[in-house]
Protein backbone atom coordinates (compact mmCIF):
# COMPACT_ATOMS: atom_id res chain seq x y z
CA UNK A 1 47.40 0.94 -56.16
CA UNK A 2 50.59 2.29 -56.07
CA UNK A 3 50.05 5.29 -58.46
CA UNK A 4 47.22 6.10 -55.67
CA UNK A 5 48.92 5.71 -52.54
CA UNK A 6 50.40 8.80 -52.31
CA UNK A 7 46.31 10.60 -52.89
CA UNK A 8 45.39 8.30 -50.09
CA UNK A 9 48.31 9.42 -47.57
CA UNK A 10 48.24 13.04 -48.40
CA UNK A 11 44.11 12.43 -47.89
CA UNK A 12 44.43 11.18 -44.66
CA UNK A 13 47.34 13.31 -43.34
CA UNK A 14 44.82 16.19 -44.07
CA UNK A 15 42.49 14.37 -42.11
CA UNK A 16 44.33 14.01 -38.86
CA UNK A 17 45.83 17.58 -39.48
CA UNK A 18 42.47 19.19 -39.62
CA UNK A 19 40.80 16.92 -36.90
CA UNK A 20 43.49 18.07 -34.45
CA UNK A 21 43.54 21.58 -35.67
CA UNK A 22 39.70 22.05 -35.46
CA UNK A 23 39.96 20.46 -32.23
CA UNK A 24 42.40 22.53 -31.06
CA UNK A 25 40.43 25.76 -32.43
CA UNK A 26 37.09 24.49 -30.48
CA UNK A 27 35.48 23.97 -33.37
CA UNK A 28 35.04 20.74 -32.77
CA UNK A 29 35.12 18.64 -29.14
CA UNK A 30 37.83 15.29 -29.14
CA UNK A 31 34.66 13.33 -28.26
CA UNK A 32 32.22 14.52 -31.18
CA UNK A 33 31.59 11.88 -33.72
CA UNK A 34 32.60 14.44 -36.29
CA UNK A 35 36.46 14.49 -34.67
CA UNK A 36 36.95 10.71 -34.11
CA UNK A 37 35.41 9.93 -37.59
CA UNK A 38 37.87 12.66 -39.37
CA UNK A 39 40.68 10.34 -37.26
CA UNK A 40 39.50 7.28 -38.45
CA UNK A 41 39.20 7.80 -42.14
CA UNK A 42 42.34 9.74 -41.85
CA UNK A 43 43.96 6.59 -40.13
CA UNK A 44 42.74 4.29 -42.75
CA UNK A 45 44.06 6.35 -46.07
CA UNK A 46 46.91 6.97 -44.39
CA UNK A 47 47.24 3.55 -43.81
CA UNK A 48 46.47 2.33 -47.37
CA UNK A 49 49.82 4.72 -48.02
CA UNK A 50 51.87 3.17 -45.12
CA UNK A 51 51.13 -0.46 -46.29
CA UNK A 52 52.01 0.22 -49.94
CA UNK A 53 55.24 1.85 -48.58
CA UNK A 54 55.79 -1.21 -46.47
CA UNK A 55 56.25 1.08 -43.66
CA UNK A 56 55.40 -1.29 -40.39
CA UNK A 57 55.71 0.92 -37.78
CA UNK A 58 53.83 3.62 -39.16
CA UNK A 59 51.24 0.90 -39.85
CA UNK A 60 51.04 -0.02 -36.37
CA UNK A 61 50.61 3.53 -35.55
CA UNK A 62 47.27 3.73 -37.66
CA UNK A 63 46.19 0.74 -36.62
CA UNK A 64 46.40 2.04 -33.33
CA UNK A 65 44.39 5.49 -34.00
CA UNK A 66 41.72 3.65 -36.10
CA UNK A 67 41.70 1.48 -33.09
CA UNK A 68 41.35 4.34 -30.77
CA UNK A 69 38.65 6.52 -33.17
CA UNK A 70 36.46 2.91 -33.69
CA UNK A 71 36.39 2.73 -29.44
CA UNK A 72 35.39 6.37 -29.00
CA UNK A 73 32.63 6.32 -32.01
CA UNK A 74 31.11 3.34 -30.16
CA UNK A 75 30.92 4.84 -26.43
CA UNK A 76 29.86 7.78 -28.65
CA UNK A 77 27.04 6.12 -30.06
CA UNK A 78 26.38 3.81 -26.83
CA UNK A 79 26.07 7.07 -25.09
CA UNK A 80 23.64 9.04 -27.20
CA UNK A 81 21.79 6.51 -28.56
């Protein structure tokens, strides 16, 4: 896992990049499933890096925006059926 860690970090650093870029282009809105699901699978390689790394805090970070992308994917989904 190790020899792949850095793939998975640089994978979801791209993720969050271009979530908040397209977002902030208008290409995509912060509640569209497309953002928060770019955010969550950007949180989760990122944080397949982070726990290789043994990097806690930045750990608790993704846990925190996979946390936040699951909640807004739900209401999403609640919300359009």
């Amino acid at each position: 896992m190790e020899l792949l860690s850095p793939v998975f970090g640089w994978l979801g650093t791209a993720l969050i990049f271009g979530a908040y870029l397209l977002n902030s282009l208008k290409k995509v809105d912060s509640d569209s499933r497309a953002y928060q699901l770019m955010n969550l699978l950007g949180a989760a390689a990122l944080g397949v890096n982070v726990y290789v790394q043994r990097a806690w805090p930045a750990l608790a970070l993704e846990f925190v925006w996979g946390g936040i992308a699951i909640i807004s994917l739900l209401a999403s989904i609640k919300k359009r059926g």
